[in-house]
Every structure is written in structure tokens, then in C-alpha cells.
N, C-alpha and C. Protein backbone atom coordinates (compact mmCIF):
# COMPACT_ATOMS: atom_id res chain seq x y z
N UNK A 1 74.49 210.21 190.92
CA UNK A 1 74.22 209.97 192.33
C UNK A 1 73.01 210.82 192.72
N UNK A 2 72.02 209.91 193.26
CA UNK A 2 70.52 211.16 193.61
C UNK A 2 70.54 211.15 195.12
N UNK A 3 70.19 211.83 195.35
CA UNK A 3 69.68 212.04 197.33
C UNK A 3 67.97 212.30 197.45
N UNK A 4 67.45 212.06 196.88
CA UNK A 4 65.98 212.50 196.48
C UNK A 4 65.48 211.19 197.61
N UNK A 5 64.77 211.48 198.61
CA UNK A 5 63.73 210.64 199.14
C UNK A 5 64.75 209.96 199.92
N UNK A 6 65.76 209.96 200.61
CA UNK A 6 66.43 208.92 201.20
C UNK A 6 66.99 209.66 202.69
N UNK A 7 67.67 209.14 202.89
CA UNK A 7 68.34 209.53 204.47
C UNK A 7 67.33 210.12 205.66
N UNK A 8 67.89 211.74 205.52
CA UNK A 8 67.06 212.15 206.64
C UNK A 8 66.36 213.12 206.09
N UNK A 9 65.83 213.05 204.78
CA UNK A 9 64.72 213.87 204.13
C UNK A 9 63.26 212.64 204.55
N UNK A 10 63.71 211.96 205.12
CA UNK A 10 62.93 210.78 205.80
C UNK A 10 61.97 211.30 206.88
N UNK A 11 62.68 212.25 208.31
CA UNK A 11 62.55 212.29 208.90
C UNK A 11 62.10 214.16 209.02
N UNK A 12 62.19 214.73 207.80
CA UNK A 12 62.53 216.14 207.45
C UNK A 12 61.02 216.54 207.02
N UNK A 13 60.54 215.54 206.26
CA UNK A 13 59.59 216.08 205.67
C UNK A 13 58.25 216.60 206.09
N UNK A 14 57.33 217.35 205.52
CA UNK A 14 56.49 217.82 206.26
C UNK A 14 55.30 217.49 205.09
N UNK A 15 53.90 217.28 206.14
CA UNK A 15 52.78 216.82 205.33
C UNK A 15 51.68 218.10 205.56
N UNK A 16 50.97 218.16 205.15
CA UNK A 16 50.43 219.67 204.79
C UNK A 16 49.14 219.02 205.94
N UNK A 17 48.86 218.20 204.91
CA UNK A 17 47.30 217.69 206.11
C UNK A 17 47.50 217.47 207.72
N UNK A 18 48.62 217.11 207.85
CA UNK A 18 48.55 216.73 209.52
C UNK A 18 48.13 217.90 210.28
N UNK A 19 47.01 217.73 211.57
CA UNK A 19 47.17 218.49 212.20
C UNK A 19 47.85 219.68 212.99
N UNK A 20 48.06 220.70 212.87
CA UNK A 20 49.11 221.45 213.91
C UNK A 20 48.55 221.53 215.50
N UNK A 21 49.62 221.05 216.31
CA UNK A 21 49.38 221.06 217.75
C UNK A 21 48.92 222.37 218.45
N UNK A 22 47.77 222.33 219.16
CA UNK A 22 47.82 223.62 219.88
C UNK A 22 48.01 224.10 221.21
N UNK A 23 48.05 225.02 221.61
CA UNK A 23 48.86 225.24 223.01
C UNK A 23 47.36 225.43 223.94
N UNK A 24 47.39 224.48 224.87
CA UNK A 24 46.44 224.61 225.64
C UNK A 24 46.79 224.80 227.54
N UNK A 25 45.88 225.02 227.73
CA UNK A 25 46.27 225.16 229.06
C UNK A 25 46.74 224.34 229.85
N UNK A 26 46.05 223.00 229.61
CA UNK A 26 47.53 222.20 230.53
C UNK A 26 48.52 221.77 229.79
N UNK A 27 48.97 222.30 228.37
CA UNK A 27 50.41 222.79 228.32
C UNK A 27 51.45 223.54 229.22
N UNK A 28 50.46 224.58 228.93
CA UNK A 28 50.67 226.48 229.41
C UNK A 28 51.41 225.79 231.12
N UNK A 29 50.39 224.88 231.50
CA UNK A 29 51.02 224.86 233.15
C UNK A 29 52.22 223.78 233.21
N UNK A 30 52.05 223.10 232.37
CA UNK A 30 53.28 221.90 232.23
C UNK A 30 54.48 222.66 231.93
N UNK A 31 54.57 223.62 230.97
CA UNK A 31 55.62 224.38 230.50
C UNK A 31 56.21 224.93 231.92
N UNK A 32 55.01 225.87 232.45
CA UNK A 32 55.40 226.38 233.40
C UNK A 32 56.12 225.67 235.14
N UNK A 33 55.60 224.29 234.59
CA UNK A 33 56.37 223.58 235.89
C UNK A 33 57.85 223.52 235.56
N UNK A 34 58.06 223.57 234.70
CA UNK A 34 59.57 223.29 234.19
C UNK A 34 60.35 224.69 234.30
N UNK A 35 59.49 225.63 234.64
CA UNK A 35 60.64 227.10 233.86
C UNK A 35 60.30 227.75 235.77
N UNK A 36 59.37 226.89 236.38
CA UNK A 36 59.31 227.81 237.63
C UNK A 36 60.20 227.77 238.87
N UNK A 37 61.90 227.29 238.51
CA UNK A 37 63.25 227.77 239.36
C UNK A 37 63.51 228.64 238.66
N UNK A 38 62.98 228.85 237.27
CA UNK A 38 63.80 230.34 237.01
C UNK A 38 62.93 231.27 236.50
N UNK A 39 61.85 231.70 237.50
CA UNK A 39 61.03 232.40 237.94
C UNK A 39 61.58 234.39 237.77
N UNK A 40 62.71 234.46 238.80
CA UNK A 40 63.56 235.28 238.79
C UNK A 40 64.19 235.85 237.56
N UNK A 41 64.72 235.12 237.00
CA UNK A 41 65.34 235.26 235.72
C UNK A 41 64.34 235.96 235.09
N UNK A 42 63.64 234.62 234.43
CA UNK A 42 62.80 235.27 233.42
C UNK A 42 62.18 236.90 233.67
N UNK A 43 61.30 236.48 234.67
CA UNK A 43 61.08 237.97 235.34
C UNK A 43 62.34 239.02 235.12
N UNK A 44 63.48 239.23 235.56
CA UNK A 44 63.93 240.38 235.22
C UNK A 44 64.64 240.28 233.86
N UNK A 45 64.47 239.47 232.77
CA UNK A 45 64.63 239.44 231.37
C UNK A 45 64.00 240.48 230.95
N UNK A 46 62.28 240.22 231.09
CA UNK A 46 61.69 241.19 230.65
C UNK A 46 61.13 242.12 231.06
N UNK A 47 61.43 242.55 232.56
CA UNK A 47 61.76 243.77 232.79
C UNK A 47 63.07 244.50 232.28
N UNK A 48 63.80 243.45 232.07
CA UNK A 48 65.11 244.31 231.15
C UNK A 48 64.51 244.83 229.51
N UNK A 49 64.24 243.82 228.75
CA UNK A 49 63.40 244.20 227.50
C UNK A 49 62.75 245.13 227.57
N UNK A 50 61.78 245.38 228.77
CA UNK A 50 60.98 246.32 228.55
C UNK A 50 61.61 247.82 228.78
N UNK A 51 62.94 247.95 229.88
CA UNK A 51 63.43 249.06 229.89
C UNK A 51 64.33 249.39 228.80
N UNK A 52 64.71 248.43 228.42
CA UNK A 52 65.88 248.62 226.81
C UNK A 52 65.09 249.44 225.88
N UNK A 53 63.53 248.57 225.76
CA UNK A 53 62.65 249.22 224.86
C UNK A 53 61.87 250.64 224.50
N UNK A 54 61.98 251.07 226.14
CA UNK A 54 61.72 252.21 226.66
C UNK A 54 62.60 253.26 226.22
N UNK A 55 64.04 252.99 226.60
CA UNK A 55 64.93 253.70 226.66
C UNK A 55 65.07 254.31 225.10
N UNK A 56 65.13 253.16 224.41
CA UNK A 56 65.29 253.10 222.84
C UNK A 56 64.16 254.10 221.99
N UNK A 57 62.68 253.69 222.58
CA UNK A 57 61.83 254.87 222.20
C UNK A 57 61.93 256.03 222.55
N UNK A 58 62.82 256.29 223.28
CA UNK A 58 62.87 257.95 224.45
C UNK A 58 64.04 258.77 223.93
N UNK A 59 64.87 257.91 223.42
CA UNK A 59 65.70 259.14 222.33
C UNK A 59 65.53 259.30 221.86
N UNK A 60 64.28 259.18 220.45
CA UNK A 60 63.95 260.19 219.42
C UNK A 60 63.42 261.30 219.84
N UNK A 61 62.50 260.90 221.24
CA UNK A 61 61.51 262.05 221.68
C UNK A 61 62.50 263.31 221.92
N UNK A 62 63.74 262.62 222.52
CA UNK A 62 64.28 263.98 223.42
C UNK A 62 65.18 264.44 222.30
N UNK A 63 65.61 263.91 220.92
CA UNK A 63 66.36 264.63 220.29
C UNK A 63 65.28 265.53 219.53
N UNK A 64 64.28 265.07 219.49
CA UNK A 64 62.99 266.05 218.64
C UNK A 64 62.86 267.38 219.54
N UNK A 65 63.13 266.95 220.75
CA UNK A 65 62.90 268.09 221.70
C UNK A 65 64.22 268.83 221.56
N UNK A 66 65.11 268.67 221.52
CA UNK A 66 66.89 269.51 221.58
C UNK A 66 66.76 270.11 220.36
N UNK A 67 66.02 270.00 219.14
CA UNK A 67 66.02 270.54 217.98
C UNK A 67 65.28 271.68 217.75
């Protein structure tokens, strides 16, 4: 029994030559029509990331300092 070339290796496969799509600006704003009710959100996501990230770099400092 082979599976070689059939089903959804049909739909799977990838061609080296085809172009890759690039992100242009009236992407960038199309994207952004879609994500701008959750304006809020996102926004304090990564103000959360960024304080997690903060926080996370700031305990080595202060245990370097207690030592």
C-alpha cells in the first residue's frame, strides 16, 4: 500500500520557485482594520510582555547586588 503523491500531500506540497508573499502596506492597514476593536487588548498585552520582561531581567541585577 503507497501514500506517495495522493490525498492531501496534494494540497501540502510546497514548490521552491513560487514567489513568497510580501507584507506591504496596504496589508499592514487591512490587517489593522480587522484587529482595531481590540485595540485595548493588544495594547496592554504588550505592555504586559514588556513588564514581565523587565521584571525577569531585574532579578539577576538585584541578586548580583545581595551578593
Amino acid at each position: 500500500m503507497s501514500f506517495h503523491g495522493g490525498g492531501w500531500w496534494a494540497y501540502i506540497s510546497h514548490d521552491e520557485k513560487q514567489e513568497k508573499p510580501g507584507v506591504s502596506r496596504e496589508l499592514m492597514l487591512r490587517v489593522w482594520q480587522f484587529a482595531r476593536p481590540y485595540k485595548q487588548k493588544i495594547v496592554g498585552l504588550l505592555i504586559t510582555i514588556l513588564l514581565i520582561t523587565g521584571l525577569t531581567l531585574l532579578s539577576p541585577l538585584l541578586l548580583r547586588q545581595m551578593i
